[in-house]
C-alpha atoms as a PDB file:
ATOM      1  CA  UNK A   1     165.231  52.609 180.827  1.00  0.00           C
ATOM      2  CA  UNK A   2     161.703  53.362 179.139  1.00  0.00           C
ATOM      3  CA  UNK A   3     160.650  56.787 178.670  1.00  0.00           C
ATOM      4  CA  UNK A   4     157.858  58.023 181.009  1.00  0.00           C
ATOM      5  CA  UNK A   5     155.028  59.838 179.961  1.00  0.00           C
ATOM      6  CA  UNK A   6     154.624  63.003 181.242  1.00  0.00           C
ATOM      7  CA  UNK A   7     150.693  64.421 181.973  1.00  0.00           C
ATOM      8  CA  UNK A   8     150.898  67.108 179.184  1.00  0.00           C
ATOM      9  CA  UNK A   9     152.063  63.743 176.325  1.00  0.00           C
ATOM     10  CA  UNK A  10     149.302  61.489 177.795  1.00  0.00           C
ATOM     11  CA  UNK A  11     146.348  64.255 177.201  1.00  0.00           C
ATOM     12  CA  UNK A  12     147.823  64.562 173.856  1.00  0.00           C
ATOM     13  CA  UNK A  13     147.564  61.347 172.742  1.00  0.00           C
ATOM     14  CA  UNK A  14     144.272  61.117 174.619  1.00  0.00           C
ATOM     15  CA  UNK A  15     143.396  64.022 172.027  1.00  0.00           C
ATOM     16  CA  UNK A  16     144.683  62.010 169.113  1.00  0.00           C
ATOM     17  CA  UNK A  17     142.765  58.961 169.733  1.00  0.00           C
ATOM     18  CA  UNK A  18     139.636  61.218 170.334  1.00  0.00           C
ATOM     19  CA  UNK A  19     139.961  62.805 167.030  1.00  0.00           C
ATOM     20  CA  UNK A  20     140.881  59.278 164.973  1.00  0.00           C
ATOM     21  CA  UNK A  21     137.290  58.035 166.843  1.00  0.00           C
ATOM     22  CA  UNK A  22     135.641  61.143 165.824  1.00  0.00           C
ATOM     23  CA  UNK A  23     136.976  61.091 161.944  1.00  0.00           C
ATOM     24  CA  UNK A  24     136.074  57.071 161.855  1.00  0.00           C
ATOM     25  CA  UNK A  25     132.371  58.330 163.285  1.00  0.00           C
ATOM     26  CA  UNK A  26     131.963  60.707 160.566  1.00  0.00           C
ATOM     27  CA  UNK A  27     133.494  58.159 158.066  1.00  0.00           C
ATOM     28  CA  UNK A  28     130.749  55.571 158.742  1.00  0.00           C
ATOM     29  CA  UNK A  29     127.783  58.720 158.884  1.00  0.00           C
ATOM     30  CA  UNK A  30     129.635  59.293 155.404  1.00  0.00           C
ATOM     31  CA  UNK A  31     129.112  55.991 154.430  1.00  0.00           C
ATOM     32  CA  UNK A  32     126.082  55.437 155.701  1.00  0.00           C
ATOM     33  CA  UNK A  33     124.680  58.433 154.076  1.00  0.00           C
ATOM     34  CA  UNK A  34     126.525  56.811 150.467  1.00  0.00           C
ATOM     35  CA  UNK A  35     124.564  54.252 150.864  1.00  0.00           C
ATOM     36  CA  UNK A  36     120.684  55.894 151.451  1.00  0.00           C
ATOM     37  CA  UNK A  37     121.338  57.985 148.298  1.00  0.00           C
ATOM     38  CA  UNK A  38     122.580  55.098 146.542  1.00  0.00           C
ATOM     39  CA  UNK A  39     119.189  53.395 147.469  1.00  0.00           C
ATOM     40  CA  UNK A  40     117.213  56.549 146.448  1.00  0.00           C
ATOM     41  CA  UNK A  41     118.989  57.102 143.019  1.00  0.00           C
ATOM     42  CA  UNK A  42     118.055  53.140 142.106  1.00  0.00           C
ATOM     43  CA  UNK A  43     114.564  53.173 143.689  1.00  0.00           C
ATOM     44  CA  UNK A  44     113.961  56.788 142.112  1.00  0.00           C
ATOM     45  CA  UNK A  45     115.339  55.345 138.117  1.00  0.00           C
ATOM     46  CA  UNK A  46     112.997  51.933 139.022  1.00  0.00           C
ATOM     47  CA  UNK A  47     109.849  54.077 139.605  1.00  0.00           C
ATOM     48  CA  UNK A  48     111.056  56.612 136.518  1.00  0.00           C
ATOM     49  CA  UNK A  49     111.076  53.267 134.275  1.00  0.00           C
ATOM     50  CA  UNK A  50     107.858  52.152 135.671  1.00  0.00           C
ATOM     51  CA  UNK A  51     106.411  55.508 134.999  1.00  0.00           C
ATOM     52  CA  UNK A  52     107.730  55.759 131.228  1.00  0.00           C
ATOM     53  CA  UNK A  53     107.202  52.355 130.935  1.00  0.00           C
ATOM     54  CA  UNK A  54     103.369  53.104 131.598  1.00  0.00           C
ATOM     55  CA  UNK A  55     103.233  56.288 129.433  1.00  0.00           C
ATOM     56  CA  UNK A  56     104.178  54.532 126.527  1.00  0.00           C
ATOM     57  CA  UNK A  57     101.760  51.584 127.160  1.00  0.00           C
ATOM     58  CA  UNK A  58      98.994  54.194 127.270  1.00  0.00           C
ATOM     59  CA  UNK A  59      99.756  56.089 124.590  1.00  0.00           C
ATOM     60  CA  UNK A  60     100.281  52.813 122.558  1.00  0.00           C
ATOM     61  CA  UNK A  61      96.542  51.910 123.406  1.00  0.00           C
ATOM     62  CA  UNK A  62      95.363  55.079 122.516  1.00  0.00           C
ATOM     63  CA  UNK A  63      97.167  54.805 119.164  1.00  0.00           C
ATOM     64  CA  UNK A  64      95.736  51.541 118.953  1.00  0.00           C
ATOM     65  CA  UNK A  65      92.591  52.601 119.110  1.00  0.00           C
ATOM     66  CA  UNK A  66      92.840  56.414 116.962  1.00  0.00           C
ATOM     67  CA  UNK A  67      91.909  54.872 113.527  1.00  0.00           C
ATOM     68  CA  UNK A  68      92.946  56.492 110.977  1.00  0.00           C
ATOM     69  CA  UNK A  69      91.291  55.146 107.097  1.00  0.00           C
ATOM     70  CA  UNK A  70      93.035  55.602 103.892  1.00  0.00           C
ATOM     71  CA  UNK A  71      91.599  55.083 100.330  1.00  0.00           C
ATOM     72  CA  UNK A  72      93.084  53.622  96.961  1.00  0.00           C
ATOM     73  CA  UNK A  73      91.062  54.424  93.836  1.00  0.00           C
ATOM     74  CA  UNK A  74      90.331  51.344  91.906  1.00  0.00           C
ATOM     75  CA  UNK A  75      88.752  50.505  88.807  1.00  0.00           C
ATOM     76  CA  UNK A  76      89.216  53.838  87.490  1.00  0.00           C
ATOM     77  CA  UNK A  77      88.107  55.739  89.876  1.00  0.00           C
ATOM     78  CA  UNK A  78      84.638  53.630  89.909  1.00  0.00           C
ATOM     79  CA  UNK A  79      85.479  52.627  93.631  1.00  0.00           C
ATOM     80  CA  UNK A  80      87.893  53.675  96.514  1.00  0.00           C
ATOM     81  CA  UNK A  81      89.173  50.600  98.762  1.00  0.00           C
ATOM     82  CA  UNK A  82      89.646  51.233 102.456  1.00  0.00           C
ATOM     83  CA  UNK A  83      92.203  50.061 104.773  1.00  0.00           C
ATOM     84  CA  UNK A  84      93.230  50.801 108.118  1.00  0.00           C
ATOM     85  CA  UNK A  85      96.611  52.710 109.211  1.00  0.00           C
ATOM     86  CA  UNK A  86      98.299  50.504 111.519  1.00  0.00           C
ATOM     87  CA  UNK A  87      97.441  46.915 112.824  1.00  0.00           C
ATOM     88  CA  UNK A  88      93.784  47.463 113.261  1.00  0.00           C
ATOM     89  CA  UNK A  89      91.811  45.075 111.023  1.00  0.00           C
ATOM     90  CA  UNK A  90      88.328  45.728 109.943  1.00  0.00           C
ATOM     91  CA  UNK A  91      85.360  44.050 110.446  1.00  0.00           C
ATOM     92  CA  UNK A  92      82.954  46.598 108.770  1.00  0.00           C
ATOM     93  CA  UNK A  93      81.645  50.043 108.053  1.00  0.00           C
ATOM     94  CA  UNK A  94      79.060  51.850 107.672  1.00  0.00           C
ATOM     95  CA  UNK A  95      78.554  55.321 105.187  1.00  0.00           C
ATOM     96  CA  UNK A  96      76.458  58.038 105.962  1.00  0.00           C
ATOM     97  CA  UNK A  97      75.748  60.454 103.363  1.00  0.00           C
ATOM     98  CA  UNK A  98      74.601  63.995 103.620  1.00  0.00           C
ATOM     99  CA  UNK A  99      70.736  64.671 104.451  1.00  0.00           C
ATOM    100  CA  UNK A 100      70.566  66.437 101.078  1.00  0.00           C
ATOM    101  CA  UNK A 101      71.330  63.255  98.861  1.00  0.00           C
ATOM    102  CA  UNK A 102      68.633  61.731  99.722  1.00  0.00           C
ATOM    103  CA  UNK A 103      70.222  57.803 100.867  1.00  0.00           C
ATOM    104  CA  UNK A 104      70.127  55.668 103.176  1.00  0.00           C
ATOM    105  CA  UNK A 105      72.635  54.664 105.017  1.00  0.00           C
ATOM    106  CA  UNK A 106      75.457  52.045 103.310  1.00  0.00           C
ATOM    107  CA  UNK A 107      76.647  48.706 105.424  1.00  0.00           C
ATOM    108  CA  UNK A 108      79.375  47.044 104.143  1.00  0.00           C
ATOM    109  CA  UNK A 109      81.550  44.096 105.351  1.00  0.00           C
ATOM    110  CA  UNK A 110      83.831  44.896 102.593  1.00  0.00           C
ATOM    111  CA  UNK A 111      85.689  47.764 103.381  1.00  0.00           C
ATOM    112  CA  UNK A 112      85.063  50.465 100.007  1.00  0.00           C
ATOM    113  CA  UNK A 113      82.989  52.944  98.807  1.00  0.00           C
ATOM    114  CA  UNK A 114      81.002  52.990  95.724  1.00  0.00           C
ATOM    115  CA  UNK A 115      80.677  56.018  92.983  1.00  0.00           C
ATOM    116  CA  UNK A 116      77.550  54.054  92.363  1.00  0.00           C
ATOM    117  CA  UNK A 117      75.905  54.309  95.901  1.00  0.00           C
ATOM    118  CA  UNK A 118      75.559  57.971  95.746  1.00  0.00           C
ATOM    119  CA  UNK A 119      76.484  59.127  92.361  1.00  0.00           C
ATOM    120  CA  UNK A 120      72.839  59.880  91.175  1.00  0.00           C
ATOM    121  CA  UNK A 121      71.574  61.494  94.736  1.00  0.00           C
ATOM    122  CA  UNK A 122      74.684  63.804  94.367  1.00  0.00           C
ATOM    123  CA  UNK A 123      74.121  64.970  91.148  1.00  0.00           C
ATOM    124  CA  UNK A 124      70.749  65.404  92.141  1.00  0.00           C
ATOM    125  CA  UNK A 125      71.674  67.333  95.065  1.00  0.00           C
ATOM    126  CA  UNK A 126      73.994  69.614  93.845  1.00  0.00           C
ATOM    127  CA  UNK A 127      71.144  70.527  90.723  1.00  0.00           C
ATOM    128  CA  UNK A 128      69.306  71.330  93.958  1.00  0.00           C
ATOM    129  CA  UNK A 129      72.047  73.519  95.140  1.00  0.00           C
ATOM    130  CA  UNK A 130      72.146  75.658  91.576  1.00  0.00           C
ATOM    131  CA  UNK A 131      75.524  73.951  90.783  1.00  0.00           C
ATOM    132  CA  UNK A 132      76.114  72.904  87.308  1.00  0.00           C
ATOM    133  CA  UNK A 133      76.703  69.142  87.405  1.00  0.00           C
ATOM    134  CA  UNK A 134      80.306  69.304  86.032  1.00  0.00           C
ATOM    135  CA  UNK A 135      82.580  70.955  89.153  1.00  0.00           C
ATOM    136  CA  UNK A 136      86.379  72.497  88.380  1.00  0.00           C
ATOM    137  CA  UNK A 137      89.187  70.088  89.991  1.00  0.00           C
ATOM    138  CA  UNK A 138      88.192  68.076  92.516  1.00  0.00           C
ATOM    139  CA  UNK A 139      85.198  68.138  94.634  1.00  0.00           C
ATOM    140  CA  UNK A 140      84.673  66.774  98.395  1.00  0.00           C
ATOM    141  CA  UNK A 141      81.705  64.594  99.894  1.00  0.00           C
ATOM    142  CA  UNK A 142      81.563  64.054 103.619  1.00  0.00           C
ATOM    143  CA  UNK A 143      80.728  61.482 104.769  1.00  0.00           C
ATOM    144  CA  UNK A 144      80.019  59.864 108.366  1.00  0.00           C
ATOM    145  CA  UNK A 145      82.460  56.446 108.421  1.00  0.00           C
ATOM    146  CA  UNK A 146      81.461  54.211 111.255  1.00  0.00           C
ATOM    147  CA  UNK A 147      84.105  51.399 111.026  1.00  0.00           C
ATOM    148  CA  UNK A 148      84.279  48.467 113.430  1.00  0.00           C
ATOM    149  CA  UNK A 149      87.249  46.611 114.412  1.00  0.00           C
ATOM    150  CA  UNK A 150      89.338  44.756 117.260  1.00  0.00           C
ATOM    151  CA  UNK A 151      91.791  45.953 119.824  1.00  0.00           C
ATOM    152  CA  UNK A 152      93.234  43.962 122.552  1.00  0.00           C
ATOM    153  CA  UNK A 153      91.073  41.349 121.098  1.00  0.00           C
ATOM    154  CA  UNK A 154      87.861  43.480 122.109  1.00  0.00           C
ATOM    155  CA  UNK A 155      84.894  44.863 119.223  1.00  0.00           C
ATOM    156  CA  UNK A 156      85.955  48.553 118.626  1.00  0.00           C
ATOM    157  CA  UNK A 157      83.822  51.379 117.066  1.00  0.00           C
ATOM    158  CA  UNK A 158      85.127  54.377 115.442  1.00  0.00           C
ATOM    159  CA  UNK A 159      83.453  57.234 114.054  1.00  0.00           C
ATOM    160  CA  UNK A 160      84.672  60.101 111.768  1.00  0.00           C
ATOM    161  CA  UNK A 161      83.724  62.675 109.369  1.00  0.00           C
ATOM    162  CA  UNK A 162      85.806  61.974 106.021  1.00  0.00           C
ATOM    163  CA  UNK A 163      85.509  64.139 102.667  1.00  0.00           C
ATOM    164  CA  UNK A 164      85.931  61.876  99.627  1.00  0.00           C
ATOM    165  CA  UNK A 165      87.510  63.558  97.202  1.00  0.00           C
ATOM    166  CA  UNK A 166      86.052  62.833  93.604  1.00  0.00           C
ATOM    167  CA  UNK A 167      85.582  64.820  90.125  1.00  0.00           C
ATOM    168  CA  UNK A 168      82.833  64.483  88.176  1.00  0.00           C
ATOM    169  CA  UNK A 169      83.118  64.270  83.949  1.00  0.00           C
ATOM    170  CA  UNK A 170      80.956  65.301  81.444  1.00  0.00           C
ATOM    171  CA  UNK A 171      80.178  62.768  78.225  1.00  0.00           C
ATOM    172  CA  UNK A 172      78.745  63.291  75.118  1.00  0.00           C
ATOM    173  CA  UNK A 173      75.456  61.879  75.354  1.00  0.00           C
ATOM    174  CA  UNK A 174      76.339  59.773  78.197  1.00  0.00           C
ATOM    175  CA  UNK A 175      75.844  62.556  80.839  1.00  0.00           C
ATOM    176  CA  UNK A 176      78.030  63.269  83.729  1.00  0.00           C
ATOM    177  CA  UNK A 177      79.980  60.384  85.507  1.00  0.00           C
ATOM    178  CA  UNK A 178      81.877  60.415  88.839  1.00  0.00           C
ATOM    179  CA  UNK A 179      85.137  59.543  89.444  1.00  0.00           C
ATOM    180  CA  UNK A 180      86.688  59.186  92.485  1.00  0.00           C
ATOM    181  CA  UNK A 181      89.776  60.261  93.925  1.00  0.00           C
ATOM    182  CA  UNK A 182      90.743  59.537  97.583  1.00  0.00           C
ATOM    183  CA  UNK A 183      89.659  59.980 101.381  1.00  0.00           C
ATOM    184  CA  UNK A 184      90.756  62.646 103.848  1.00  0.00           C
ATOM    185  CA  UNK A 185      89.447  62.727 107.676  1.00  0.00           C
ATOM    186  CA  UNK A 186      87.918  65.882 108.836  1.00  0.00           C
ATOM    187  CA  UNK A 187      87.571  65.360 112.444  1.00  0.00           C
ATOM    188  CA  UNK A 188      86.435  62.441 114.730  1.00  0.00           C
ATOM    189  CA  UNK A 189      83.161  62.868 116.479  1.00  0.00           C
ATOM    190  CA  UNK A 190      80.812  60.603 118.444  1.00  0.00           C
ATOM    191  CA  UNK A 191      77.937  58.721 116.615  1.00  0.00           C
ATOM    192  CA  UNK A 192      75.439  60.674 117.563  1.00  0.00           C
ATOM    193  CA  UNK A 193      76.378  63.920 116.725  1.00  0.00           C
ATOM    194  CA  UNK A 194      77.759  62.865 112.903  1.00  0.00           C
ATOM    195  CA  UNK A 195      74.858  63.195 110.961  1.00  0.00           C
ATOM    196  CA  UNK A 196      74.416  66.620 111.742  1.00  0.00           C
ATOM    197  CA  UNK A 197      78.106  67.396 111.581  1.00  0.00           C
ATOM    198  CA  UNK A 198      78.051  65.896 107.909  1.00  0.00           C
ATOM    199  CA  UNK A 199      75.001  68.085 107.115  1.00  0.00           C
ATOM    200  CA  UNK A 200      76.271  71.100 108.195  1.00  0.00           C
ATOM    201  CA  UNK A 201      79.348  70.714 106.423  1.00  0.00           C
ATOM    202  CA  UNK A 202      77.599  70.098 103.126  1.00  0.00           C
ATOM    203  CA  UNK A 203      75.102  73.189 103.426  1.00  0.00           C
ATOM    204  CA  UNK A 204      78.058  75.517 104.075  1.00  0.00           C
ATOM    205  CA  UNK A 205      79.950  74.318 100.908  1.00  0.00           C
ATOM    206  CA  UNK A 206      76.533  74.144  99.007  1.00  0.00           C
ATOM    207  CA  UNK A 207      74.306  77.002 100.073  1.00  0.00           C
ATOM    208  CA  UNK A 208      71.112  77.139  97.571  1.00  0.00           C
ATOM    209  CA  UNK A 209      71.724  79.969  95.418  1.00  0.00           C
ATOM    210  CA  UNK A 210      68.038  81.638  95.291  1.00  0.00           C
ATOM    211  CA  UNK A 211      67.427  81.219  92.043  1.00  0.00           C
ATOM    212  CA  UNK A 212      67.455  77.431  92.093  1.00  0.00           C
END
């Protein structure tokens, strides 16, 4: 004969199936809820990648277009070849000298600088100065380098101030020659405003002495 259920068993198992419906209910919110973060976390490391991934494209460009020269003395010291750091390939320059040396300009298509472009004016300028013509250790020039190159494919211009470092020797009955020794940038400034950067730079390291 089957058992039969009293009231008092029937509510409870009324109150067991409640509670399995309610746990599966808070199972699937679980779930459910799994699943959102698991959508933020990806979305959130997609737009993260994106974002670093567009940093470091910037900051490539900008280092693609921060030129940077260096110099290698050649022909003992008679000239100073220029190349770029990097990729950058250039297409030309152009050397401004300080106000005081009395030169124009220098264009060149060959990347280098010359002892013999501004050898005489500096001589001449630092008589001006009250120097003696023979300095101790090395000496520094700046210059204004415009330099011209491609990016992306695109005509680039970059100017900075750059001290060339050079010595000058004195020779029996020769005079005094000029040797040089390398390139170091100051700072980069805009085209404009170089010339006066370069000559304010040389009158502070060359103020006339007043009996000159």
């Amino acid at each position: 004969m089957a058992d039969i259920e009293t009231p008092a068993q029937a509510a409870e198992a009324a109150a067991v199936r409640r509670r399995w419906i309610n746990l599966g209910e808070i199972l699937a919110v679980v779930a459910v809820l799994i699943s959102a973060l698991t959508l933020w976390n990806s979305y959130s490391d997609r737009r993260d990648s994106r974002a670093d991934k567009a940093q470091e494209d910037a900051h490539a460009k900008v280092k693609a277009r921060t030129l940077v020269l260096k110099a290698t003395p050649e022909k003992d010291g008679d000239r100073l070849a220029i190349t770029a750091h990097g990729d950058q390939a250039i297409e030309g320059q152009t050397i401004r000298f300080p106000t005081a040396l009395g030169l124009d300009p220098v264009d060149t298509t060959s990347p280098r600088i010359e002892q013999s472009w501004f050898a005489s004016g500096l001589k001449s300028a630092r008589k001006a100065a009250g120097e003696t013509a023979e300095g101790r250790g090395d000496q520094r020039l700046p210059v204004a380098v415009t330099t011209r190159y491609y990016v992306d494919g695109a005509m680039t211009e970059d100017t900075a101030l750059y001290d060339i470092g050079y010595a000058t020797e004195g020779h029996f009955l020769m005079g005094t020659s000029v040797r040089l020794r390398g390139l170091s940038l100051i700072e980069h400034v805009s085209a404009k405003a170089a010339p006066a950067r370069v000559d304010a730079i040389w009158k502070a390291r060359h103020p006339k002495k007043p009996d000159a």
